[in-house]
PDB file of N, CA and C in Angstrom:
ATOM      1  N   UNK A   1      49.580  69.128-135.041  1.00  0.00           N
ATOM      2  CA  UNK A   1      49.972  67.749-135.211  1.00  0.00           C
ATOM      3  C   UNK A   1      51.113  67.679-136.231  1.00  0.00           C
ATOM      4  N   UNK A   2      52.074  66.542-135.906  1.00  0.00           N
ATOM      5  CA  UNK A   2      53.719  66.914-136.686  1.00  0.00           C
ATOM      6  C   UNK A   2      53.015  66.160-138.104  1.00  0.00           C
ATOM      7  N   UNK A   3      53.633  66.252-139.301  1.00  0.00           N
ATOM      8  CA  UNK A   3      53.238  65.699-140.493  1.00  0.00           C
ATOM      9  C   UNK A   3      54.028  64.069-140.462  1.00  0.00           C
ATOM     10  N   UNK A   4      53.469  63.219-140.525  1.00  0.00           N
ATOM     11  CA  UNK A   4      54.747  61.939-140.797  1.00  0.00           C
ATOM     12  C   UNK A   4      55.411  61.626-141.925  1.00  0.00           C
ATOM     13  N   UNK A   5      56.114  61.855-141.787  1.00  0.00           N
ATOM     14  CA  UNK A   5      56.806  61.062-143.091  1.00  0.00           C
ATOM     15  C   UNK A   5      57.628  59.718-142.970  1.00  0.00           C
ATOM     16  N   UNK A   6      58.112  58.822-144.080  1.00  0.00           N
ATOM     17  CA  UNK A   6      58.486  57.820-143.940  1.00  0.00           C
ATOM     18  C   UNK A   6      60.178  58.313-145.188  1.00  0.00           C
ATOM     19  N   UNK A   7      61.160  57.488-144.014  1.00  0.00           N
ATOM     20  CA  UNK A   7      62.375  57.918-144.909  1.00  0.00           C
ATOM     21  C   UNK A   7      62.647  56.927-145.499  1.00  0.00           C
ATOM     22  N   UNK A   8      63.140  57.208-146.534  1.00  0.00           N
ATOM     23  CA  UNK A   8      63.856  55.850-147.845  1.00  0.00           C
ATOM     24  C   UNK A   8      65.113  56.461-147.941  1.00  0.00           C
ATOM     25  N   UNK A   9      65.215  55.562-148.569  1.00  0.00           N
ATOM     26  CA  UNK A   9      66.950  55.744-149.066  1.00  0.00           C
ATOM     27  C   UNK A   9      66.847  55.367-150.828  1.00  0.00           C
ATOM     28  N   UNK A  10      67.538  56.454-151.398  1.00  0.00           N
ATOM     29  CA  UNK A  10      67.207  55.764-152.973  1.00  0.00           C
ATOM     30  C   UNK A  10      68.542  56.231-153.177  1.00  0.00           C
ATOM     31  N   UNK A  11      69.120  55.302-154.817  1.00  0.00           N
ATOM     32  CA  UNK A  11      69.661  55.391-155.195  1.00  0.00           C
ATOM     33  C   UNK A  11      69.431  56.275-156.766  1.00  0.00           C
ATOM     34  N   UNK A  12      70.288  56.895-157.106  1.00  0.00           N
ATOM     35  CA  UNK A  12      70.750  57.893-157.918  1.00  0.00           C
ATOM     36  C   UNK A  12      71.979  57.601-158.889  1.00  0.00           C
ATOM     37  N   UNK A  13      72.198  57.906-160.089  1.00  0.00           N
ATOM     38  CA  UNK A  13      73.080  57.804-160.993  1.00  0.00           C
ATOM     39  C   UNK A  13      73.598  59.464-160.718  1.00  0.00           C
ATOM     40  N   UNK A  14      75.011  59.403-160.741  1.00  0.00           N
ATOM     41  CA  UNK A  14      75.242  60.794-160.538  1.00  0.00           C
ATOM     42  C   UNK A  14      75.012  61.747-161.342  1.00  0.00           C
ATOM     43  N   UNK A  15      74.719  61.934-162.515  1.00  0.00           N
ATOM     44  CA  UNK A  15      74.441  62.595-163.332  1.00  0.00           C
ATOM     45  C   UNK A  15      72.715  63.008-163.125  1.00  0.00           C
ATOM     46  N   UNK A  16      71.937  62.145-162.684  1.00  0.00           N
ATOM     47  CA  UNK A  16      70.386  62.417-162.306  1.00  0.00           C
ATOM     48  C   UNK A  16      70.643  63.201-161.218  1.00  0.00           C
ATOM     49  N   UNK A  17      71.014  62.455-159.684  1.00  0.00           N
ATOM     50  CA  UNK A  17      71.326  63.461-158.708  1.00  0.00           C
ATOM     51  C   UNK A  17      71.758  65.069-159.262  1.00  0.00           C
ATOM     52  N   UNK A  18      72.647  65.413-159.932  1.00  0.00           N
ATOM     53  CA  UNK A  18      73.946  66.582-160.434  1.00  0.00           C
ATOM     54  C   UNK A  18      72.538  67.074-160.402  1.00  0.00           C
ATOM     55  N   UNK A  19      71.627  66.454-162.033  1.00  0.00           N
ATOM     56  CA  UNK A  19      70.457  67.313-162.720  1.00  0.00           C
ATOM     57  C   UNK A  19      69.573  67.967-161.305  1.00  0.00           C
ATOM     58  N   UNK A  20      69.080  66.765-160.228  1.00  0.00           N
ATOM     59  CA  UNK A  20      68.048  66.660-159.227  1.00  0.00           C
ATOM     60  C   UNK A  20      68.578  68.349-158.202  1.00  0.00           C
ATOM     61  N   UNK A  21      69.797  68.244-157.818  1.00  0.00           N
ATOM     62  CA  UNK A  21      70.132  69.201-157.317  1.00  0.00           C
ATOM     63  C   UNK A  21      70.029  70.580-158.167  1.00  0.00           C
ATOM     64  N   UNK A  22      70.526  70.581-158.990  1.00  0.00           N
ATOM     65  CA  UNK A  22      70.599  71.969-160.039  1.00  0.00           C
ATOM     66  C   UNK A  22      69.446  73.094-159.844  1.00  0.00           C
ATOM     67  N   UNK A  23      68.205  71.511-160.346  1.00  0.00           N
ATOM     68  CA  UNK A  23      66.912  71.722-160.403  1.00  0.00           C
ATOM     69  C   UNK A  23      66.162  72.395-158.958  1.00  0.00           C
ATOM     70  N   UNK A  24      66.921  72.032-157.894  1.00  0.00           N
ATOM     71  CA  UNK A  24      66.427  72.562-156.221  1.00  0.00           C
ATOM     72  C   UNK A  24      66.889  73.566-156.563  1.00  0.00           C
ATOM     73  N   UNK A  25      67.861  73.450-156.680  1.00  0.00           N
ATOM     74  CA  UNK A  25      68.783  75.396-156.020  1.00  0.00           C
ATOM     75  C   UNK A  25      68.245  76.374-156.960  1.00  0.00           C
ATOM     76  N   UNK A  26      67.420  76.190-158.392  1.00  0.00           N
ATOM     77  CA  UNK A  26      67.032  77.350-158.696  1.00  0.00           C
ATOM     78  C   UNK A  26      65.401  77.417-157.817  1.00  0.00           C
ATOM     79  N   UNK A  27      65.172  76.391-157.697  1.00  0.00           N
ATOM     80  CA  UNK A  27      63.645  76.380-157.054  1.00  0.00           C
ATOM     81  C   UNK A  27      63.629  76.576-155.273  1.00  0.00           C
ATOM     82  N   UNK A  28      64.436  76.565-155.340  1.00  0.00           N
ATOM     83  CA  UNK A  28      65.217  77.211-153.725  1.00  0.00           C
ATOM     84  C   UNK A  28      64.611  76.215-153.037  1.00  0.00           C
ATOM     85  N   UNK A  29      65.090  74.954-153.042  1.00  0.00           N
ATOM     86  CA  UNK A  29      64.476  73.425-153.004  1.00  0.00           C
ATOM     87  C   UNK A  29      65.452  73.210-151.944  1.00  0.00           C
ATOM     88  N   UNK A  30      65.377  72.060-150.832  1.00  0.00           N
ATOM     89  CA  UNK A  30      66.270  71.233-150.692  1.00  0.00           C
ATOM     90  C   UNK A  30      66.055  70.036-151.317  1.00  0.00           C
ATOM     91  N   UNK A  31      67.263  69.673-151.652  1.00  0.00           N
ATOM     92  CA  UNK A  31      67.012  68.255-152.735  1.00  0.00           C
ATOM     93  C   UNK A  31      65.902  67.318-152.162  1.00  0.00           C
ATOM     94  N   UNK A  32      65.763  66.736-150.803  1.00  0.00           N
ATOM     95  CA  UNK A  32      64.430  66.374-150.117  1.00  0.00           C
ATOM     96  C   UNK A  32      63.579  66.319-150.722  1.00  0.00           C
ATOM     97  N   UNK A  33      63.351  68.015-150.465  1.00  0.00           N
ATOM     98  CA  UNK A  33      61.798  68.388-150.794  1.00  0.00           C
ATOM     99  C   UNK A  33      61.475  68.061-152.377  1.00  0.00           C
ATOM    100  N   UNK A  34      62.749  68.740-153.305  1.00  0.00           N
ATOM    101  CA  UNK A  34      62.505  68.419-154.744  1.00  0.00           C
ATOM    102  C   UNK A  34      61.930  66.886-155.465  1.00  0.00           C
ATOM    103  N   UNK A  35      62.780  66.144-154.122  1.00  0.00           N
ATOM    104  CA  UNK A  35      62.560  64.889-154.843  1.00  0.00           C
ATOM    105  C   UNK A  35      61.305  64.584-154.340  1.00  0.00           C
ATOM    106  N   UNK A  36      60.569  64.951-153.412  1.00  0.00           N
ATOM    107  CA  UNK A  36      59.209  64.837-153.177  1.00  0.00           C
ATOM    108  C   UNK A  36      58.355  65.582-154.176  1.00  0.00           C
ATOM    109  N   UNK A  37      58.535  66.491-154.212  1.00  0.00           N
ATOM    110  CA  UNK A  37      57.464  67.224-155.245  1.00  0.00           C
ATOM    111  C   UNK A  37      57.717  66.873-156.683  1.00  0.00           C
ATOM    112  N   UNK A  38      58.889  65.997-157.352  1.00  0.00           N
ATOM    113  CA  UNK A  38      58.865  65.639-158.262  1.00  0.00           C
ATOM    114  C   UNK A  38      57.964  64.228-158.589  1.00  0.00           C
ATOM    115  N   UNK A  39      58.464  63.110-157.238  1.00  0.00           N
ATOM    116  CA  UNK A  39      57.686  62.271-157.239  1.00  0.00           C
ATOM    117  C   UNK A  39      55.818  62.597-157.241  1.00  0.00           C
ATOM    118  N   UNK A  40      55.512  63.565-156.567  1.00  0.00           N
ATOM    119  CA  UNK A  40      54.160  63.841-156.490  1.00  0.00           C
ATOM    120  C   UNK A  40      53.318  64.453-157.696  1.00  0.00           C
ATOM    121  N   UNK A  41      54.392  65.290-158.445  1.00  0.00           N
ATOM    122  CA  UNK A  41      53.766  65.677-159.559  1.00  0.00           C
ATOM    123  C   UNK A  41      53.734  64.313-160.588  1.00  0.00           C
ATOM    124  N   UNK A  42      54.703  63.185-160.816  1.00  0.00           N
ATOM    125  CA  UNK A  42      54.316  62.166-161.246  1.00  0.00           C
ATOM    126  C   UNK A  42      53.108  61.263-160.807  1.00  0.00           C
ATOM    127  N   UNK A  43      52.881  61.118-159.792  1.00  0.00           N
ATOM    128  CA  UNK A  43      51.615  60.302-159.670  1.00  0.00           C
ATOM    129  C   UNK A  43      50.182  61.105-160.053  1.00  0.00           C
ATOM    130  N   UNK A  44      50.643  62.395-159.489  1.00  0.00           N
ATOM    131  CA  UNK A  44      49.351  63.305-160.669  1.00  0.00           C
ATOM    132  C   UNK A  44      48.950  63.206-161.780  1.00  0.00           C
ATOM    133  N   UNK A  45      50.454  62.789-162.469  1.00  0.00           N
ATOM    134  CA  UNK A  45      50.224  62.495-164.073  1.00  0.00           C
ATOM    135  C   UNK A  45      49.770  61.137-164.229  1.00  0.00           C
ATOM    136  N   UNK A  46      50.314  60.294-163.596  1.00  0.00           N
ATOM    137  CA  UNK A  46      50.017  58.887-164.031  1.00  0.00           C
ATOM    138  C   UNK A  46      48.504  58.816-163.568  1.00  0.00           C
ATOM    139  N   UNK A  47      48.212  59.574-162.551  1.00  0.00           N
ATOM    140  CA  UNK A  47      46.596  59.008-162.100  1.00  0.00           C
ATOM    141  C   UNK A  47      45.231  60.061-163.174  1.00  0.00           C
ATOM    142  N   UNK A  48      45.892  61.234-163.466  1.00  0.00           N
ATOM    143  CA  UNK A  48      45.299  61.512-164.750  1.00  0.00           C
ATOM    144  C   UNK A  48      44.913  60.779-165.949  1.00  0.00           C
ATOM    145  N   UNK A  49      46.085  59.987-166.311  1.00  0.00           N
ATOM    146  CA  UNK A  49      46.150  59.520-167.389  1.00  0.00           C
ATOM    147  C   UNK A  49      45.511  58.175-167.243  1.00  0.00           C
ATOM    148  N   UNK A  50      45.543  57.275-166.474  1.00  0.00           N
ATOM    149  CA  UNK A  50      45.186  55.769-165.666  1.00  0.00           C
ATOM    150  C   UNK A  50      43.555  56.281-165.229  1.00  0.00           C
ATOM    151  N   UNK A  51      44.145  56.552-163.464  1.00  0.00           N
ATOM    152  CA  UNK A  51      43.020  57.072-162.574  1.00  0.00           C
ATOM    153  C   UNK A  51      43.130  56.244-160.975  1.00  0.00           C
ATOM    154  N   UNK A  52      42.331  57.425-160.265  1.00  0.00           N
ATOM    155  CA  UNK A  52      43.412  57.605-159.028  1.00  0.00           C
ATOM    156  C   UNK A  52      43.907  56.099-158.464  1.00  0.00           C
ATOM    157  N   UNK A  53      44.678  56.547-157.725  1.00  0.00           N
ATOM    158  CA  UNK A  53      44.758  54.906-156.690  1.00  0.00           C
ATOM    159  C   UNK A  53      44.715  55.137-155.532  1.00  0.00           C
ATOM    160  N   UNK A  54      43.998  54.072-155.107  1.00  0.00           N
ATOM    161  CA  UNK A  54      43.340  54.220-153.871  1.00  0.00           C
ATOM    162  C   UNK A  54      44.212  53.402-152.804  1.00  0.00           C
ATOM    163  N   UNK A  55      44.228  54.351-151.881  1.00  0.00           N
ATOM    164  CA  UNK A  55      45.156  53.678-150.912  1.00  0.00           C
ATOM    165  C   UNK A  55      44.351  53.786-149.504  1.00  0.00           C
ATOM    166  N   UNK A  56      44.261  52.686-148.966  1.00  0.00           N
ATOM    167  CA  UNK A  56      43.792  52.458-147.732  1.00  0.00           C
ATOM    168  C   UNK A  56      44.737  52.078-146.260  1.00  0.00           C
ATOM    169  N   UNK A  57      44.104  52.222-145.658  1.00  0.00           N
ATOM    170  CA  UNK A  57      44.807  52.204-144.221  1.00  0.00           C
ATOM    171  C   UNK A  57      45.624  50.665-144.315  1.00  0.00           C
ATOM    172  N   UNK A  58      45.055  49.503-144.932  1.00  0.00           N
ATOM    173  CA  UNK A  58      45.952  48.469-144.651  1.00  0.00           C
ATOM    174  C   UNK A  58      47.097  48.379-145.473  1.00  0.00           C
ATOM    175  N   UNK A  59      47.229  49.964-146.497  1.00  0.00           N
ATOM    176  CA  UNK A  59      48.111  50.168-147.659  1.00  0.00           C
ATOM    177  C   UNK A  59      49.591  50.377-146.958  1.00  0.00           C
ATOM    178  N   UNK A  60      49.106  51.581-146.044  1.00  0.00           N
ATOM    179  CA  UNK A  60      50.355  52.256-145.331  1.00  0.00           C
ATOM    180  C   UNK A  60      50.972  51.445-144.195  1.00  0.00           C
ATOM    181  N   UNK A  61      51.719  51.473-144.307  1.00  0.00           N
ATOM    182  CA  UNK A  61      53.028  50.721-143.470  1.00  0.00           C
ATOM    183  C   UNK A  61      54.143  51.985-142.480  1.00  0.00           C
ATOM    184  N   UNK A  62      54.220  52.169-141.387  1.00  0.00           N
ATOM    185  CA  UNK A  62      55.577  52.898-140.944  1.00  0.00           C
ATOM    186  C   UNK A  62      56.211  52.484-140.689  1.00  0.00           C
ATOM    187  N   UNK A  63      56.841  52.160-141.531  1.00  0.00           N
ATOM    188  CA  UNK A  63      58.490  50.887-140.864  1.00  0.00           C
ATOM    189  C   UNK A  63      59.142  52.139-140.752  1.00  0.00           C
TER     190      UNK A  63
END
């Protein structure tokens, strides 16, 4: 079964992007993926620190 994902579009200050990329190519990242696994290791932290959030089926949206 294919994995889904949902695409965004974000905006970046070029100097974050410059850092965001740097940070892939030693982690042999595509910027994509980096910016996913960066976002994910943040909600790890925040739900550590808080606690989890719960997301339910009427949460997710696939626009």
């Amino acid at each position: 079964m294919p994995v889904i994902k949902i695409q965004s579009n974000l905006r970046l200050d070029p100097v974050t992007h410059c850092k965001i990329q740097k940070i892939a190519r030693e982690e042999h990242r595509s910027l994509a993926n980096m910016i996913d696994h960066l976002v994910k290791k943040e909600i790890k932290r925040y739900e550590m620190e808080h606690s989890e959030i719960i997301v339910t089926e009427e949460d997710i949206v696939l626009a």
